[in-house]
N, C-alpha and C. Protein backbone atom coordinates (compact mmCIF):
# COMPACT_ATOMS: atom_id res chain seq x y z
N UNK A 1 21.01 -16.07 -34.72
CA UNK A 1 20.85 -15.51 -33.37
C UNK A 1 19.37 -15.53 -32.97
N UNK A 2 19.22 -15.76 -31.55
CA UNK A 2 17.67 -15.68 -30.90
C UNK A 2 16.94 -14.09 -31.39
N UNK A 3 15.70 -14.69 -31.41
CA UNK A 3 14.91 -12.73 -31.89
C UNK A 3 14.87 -12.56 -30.37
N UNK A 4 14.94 -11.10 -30.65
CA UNK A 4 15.16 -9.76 -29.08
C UNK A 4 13.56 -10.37 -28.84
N UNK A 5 13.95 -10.22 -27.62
CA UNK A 5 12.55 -10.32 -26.51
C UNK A 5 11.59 -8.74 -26.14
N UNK A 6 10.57 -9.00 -26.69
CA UNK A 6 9.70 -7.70 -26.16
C UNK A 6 9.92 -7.37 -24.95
N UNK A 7 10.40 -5.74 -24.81
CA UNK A 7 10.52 -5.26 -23.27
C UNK A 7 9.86 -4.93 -22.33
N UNK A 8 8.38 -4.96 -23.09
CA UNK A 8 7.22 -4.62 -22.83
C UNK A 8 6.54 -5.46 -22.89
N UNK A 9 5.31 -6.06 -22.08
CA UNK A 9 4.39 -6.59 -22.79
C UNK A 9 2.90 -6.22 -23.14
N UNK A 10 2.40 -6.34 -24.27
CA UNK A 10 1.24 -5.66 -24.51
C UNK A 10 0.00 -6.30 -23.78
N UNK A 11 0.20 -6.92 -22.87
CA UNK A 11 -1.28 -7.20 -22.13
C UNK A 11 -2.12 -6.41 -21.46
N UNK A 12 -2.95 -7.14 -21.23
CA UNK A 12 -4.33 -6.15 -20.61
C UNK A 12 -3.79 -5.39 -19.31
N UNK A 13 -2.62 -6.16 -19.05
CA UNK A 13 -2.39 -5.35 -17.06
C UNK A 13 -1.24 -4.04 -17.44
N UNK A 14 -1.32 -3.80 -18.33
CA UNK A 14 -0.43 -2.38 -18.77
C UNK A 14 -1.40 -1.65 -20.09
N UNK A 15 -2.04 -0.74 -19.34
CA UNK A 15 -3.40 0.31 -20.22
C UNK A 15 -3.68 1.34 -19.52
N UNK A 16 -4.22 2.03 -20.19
CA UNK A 16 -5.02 3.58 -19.46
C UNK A 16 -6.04 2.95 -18.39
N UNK A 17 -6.14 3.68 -17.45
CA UNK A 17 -7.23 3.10 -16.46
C UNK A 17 -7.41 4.78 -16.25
N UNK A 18 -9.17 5.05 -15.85
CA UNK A 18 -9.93 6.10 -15.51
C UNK A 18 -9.47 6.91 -14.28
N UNK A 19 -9.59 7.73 -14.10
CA UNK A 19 -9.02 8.65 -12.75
C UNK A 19 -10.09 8.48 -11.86
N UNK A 20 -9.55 8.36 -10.71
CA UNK A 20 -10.59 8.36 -9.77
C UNK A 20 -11.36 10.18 -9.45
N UNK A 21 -11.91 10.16 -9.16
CA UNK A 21 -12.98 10.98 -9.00
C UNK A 21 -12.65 11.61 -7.26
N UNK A 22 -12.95 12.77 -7.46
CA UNK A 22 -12.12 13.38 -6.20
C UNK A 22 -13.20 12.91 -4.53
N UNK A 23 -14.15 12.19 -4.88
CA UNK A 23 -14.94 11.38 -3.69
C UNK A 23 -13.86 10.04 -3.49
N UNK A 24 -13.58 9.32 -4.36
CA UNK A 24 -12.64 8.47 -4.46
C UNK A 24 -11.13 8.81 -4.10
N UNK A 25 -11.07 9.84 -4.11
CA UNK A 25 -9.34 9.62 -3.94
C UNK A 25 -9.65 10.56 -1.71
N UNK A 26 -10.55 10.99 -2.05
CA UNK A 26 -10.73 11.15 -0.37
C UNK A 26 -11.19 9.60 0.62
N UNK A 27 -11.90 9.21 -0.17
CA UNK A 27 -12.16 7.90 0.73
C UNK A 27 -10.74 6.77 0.90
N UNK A 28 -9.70 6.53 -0.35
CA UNK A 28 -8.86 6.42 -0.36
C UNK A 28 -7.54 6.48 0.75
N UNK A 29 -7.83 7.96 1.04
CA UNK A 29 -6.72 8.69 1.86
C UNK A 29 -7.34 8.15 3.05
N UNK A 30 -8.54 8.59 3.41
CA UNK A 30 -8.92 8.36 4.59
C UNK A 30 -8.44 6.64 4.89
N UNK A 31 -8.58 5.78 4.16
CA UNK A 31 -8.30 4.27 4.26
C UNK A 31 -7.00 4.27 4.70
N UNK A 32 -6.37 4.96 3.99
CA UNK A 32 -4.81 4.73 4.16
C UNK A 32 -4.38 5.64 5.65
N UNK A 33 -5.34 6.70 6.09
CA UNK A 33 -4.51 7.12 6.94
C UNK A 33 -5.11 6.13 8.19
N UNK A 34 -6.42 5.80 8.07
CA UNK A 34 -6.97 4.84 9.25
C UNK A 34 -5.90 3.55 9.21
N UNK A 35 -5.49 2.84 8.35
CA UNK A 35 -4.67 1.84 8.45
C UNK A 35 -3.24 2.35 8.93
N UNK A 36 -2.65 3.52 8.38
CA UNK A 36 -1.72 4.34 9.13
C UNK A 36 -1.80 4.40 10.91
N UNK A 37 -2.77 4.41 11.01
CA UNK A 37 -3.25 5.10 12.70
C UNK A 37 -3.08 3.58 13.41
N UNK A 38 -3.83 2.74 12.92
CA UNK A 38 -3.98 0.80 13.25
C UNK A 38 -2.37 0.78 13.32
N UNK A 39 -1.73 0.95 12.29
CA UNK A 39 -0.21 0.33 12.62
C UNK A 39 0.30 0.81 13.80
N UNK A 40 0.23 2.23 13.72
CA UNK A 40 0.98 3.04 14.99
C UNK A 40 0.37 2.87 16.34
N UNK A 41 -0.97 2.12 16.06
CA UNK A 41 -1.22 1.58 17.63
C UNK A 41 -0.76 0.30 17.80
N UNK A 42 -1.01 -0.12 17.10
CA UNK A 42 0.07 -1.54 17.25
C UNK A 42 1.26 -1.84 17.69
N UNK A 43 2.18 -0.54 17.31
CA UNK A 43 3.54 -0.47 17.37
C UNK A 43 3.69 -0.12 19.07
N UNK A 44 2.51 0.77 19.41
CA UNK A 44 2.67 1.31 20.73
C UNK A 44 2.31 0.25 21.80
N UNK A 45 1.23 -0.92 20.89
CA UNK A 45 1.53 -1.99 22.52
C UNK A 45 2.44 -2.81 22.41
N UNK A 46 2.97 -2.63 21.40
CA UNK A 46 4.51 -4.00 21.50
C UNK A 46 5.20 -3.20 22.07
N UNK A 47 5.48 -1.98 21.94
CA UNK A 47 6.54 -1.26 22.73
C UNK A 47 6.18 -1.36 24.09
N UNK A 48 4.62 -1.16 24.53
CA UNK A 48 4.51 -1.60 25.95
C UNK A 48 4.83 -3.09 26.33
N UNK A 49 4.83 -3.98 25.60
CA UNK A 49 4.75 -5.49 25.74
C UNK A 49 6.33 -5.63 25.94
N UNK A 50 7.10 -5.15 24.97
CA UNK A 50 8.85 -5.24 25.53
C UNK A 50 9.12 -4.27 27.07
N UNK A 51 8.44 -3.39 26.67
CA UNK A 51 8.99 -2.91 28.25
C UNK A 51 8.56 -3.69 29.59
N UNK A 52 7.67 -4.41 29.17
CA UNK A 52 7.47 -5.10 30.77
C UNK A 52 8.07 -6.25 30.46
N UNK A 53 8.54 -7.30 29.16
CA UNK A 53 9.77 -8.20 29.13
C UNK A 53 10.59 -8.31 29.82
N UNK A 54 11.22 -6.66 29.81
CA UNK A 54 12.44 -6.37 30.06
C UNK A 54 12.55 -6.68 32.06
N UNK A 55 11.61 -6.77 32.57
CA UNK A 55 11.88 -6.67 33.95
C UNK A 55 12.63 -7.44 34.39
């Protein structure tokens, strides 16, 4: 029979990595909520852009 296949693999892209530092996890948020804010304006001129389609 074939040998079982590791379910895991031990490479470098699965390890402990350092915690970010509470300056880091604020600049973070802030990124994510500014890109949050970009989408939802976005969303609001396509919604204007279909409503004048629609005429």
């Amino acid at each position: 029979p074939p040998l079982p296949a590791n379910e895991y693999s031990d490479g470098p892209e699965i390890g402990e990595a350092e915690d970010p530092s509470p300056e880091e996890e604020a600049k973070a948020r802030a990124a994510e909520e500014q890109a949050a804010d970009e989408g939802e304006e976005e969303e609001a001129e396509e919604e204007v852009d279909n409503e004048d389609n629609d005429d």
